[in-house]
Structure formats: structure tokens, C-alpha cells
N, C-alpha and C. Protein backbone atom coordinates (compact mmCIF):
# COMPACT_ATOMS: atom_id res chain seq x y z
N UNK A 1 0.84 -1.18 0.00
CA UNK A 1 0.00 0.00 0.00
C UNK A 1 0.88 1.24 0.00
N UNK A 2 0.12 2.12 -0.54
CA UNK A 2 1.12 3.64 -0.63
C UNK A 2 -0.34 4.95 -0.62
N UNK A 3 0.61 5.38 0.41
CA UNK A 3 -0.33 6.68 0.52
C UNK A 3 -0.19 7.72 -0.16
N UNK A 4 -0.38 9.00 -1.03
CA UNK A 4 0.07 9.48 -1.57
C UNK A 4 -0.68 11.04 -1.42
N UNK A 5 0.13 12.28 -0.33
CA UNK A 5 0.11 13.36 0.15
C UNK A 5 0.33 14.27 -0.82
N UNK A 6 -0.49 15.57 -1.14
CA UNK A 6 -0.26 16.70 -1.52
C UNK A 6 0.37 17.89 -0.55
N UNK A 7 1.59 17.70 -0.63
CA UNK A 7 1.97 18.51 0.69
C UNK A 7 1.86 20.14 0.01
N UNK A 8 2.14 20.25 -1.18
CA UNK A 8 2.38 21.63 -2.07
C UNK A 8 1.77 21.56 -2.81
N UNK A 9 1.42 22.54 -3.47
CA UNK A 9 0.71 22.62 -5.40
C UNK A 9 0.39 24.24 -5.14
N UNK A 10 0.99 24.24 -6.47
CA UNK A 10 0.88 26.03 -6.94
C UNK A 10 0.56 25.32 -8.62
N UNK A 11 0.34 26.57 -9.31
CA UNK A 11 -0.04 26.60 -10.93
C UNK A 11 1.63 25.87 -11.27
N UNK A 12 2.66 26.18 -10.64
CA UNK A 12 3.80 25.32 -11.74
C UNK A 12 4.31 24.82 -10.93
N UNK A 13 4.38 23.78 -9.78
CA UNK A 13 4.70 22.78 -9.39
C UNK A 13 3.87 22.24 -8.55
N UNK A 14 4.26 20.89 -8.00
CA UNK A 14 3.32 20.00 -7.25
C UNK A 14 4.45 19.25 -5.95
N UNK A 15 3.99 19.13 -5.10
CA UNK A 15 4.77 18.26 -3.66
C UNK A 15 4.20 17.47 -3.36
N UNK A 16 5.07 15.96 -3.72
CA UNK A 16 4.09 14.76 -3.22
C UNK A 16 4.72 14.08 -2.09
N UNK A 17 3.79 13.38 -0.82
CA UNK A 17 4.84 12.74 0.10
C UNK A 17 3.97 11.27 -0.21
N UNK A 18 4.80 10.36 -0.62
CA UNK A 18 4.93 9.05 -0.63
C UNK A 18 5.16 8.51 0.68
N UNK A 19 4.61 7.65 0.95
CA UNK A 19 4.72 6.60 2.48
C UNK A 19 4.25 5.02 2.21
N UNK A 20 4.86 4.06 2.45
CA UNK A 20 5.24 2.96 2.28
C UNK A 20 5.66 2.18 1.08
N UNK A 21 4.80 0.95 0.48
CA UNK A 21 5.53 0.70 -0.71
C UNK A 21 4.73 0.90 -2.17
N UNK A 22 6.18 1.18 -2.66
CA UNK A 22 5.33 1.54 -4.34
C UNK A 22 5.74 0.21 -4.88
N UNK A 23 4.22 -0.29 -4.96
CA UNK A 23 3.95 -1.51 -5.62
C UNK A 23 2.89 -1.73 -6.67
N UNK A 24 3.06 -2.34 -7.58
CA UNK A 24 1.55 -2.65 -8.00
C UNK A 24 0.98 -1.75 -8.54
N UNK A 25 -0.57 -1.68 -8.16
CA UNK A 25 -1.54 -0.47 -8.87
C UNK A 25 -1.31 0.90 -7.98
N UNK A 26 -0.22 0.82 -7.09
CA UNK A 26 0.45 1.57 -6.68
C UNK A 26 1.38 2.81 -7.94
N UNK A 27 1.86 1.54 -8.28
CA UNK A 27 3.02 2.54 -9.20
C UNK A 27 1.90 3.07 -10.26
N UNK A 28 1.01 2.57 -10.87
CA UNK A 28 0.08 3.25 -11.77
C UNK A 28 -0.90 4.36 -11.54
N UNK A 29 -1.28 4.58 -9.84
CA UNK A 29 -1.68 5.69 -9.61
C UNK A 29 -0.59 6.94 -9.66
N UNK A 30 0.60 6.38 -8.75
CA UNK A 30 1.38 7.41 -9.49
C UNK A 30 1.97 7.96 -10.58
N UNK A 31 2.12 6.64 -11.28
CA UNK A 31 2.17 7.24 -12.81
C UNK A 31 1.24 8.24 -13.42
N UNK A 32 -0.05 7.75 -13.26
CA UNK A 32 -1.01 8.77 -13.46
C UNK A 32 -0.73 9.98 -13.54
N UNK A 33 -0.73 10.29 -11.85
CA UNK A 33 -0.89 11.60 -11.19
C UNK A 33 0.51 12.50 -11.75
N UNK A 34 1.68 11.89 -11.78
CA UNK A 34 3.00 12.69 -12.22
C UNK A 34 2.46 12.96 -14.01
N UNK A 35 2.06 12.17 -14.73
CA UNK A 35 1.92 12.14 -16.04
C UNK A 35 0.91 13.55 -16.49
N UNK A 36 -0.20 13.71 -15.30
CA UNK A 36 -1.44 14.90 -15.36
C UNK A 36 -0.65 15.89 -15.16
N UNK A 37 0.33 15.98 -13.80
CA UNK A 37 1.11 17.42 -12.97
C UNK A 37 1.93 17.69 -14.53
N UNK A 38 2.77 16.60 -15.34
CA UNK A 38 3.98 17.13 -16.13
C UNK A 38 3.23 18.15 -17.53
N UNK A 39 2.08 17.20 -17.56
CA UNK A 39 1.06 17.59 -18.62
C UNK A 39 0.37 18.72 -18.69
N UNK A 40 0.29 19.04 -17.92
CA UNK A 40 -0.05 20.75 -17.16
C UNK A 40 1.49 21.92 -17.28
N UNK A 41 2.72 20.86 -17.25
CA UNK A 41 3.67 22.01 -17.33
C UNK A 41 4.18 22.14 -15.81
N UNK A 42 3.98 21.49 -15.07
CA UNK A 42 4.41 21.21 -13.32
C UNK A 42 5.95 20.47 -13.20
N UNK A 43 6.14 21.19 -12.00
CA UNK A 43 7.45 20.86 -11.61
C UNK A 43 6.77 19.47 -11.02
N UNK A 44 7.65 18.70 -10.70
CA UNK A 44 7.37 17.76 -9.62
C UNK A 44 8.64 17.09 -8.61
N UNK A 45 7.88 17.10 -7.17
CA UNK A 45 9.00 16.77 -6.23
C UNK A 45 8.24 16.01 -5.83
N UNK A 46 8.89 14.67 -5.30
CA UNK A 46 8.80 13.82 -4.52
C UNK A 46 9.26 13.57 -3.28
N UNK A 47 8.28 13.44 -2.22
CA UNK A 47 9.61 13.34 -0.67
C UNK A 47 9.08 11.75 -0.07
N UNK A 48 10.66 11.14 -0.64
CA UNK A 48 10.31 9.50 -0.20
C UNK A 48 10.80 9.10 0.91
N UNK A 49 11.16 10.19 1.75
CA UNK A 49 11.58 9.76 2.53
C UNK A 49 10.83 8.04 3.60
N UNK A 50 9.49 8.23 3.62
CA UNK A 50 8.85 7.16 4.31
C UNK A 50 8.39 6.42 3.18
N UNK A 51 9.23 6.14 1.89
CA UNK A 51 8.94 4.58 1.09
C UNK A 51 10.04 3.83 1.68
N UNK A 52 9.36 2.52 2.00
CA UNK A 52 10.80 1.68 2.58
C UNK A 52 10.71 0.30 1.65
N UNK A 53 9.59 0.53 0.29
CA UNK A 53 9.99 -0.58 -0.36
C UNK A 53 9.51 -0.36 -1.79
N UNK A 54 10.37 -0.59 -3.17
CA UNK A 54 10.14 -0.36 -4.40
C UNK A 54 10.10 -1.01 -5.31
N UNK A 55 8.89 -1.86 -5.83
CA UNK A 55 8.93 -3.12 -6.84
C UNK A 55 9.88 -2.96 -7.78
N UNK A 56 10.10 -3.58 -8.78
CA UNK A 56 10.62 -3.75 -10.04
C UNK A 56 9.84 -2.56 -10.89
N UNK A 57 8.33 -2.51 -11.00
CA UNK A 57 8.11 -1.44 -12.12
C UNK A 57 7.93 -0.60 -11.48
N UNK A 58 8.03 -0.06 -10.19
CA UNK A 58 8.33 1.29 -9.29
C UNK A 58 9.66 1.73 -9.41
N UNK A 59 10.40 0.83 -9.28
CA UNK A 59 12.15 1.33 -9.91
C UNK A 59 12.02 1.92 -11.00
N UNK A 60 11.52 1.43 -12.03
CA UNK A 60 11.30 1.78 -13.71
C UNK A 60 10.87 2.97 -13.43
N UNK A 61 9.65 3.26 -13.39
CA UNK A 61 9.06 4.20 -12.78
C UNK A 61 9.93 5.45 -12.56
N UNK A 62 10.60 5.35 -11.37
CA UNK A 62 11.16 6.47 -10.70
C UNK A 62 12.20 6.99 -11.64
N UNK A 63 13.00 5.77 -12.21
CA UNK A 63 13.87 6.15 -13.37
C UNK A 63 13.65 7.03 -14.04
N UNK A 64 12.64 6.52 -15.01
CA UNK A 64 11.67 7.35 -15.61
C UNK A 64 11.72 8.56 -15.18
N UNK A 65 10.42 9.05 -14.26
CA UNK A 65 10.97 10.05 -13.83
C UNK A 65 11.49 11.11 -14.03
N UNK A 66 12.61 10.29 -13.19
CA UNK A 66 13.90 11.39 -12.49
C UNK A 66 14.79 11.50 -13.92
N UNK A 67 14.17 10.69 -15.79
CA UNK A 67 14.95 11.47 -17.04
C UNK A 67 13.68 12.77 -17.38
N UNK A 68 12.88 12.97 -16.59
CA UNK A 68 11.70 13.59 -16.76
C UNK A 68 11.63 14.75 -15.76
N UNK A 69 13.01 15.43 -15.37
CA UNK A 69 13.33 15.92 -14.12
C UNK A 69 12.42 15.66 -13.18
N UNK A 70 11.80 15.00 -12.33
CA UNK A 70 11.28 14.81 -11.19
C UNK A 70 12.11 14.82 -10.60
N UNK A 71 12.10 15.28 -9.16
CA UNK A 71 13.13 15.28 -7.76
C UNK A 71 12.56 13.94 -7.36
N UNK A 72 13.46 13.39 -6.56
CA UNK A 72 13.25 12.70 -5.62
C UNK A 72 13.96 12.77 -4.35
N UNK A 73 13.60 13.59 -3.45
CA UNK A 73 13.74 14.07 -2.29
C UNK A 73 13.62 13.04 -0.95
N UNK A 74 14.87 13.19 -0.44
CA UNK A 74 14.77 12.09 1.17
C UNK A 74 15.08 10.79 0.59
N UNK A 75 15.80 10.34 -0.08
CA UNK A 75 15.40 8.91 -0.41
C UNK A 75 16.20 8.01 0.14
N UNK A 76 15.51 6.67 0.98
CA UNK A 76 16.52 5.85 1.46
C UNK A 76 17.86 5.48 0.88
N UNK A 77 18.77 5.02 1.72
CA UNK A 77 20.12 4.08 0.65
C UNK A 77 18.88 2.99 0.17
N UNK A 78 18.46 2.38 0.99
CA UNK A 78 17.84 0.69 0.66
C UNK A 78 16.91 1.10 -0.84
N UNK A 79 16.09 2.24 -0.70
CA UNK A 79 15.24 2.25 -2.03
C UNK A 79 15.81 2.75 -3.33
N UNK A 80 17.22 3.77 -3.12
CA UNK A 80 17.91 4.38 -3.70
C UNK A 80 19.04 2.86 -4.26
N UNK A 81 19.03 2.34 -3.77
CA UNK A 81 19.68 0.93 -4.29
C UNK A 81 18.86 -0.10 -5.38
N UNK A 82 17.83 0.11 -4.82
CA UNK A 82 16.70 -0.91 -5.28
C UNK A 82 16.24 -0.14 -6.65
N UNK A 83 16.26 0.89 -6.88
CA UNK A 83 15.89 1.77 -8.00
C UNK A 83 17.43 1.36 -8.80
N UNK A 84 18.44 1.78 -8.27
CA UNK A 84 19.67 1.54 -9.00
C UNK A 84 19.83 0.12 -9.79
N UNK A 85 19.85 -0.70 -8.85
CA UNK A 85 19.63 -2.40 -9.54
C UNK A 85 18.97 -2.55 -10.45
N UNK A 86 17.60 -1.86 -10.31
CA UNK A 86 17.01 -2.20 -11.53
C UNK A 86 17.61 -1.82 -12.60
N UNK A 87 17.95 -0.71 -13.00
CA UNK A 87 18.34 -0.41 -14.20
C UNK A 87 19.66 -0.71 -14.73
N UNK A 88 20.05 -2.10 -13.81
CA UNK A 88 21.12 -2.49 -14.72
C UNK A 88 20.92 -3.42 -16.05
């Protein structure tokens, strides 16, 4: 499960706080929601600090991303690893 906080939003960026794991129909709500904010012309930051676990297509995902400047703010070593692996 993953909770997913609007901590910020102005007309050109958005602040999301992520908390537990991005899994599943997890990673597709957030895909969503980053895909609407970028589509609008939005910055986007992420604060992961409280994800402590990241599937295989949540790694992809974040990759993604972060070639899509997204921040990813706070991020564990353990999830910051787990994102890395994947994309070998």
C-alpha cells in the first residue's frame, strides 16, 4: 500500500509525500498523477523519505521520472539501491 500526500501545489509545481511501498496499482496511480502534474507544465518533487519498499516497475518508474526531471527528495540508501539495480 502507498499513501500518496499533496503537501504543495501552486499553478507550476506540485509536492508529493509518498509513504510505504510503491507496488503494484500503486506505481500506476502514481504514474497517473506525475503524467497529469507534467502535462499541465508542473514541476514535480517527490519526498520518499517514508517509502521503505520499491517493486521492479516502481524502480522503472522512478527512473523514468527522475529522465523527466522529477526530484526525488529524502530517499533511502535501501530504495535508492533498489531503483539503482534495476536499471542495470
Amino acid at each position: 500500500m502507498l499513501k500518496i500526500s499533496v503537501l504543495n501545489e501552486t499553478d507550476q509545481a506540485i509536492e508529493l509525500q509518498l509513504e510505504g511501498m510503491l507496488i503494484g496499482r500503486w506505481v500506476d496511480e502514481l504514474s497517473r498523477l506525475s503524467q497529469d502534474a507534467l502535462a499541465q507544465g508542473k514541476s514535480i518533487s517527490l519526498d520518499m523519505q517514508r517509502v521503505w519498499f520499491v517493486d521492479a516497475r516502481g524502480a522503472t518508474l522512478l527512473r523514468n521520472l527522475a529522465g523527466q526531471q522529477v526530484l526525488q527528495n529524502n530517499c533511502s540508501p535501501f530504495v535508492s539501491q533498489q531503483v539503482k539495480e534495476t536499471g542495470l
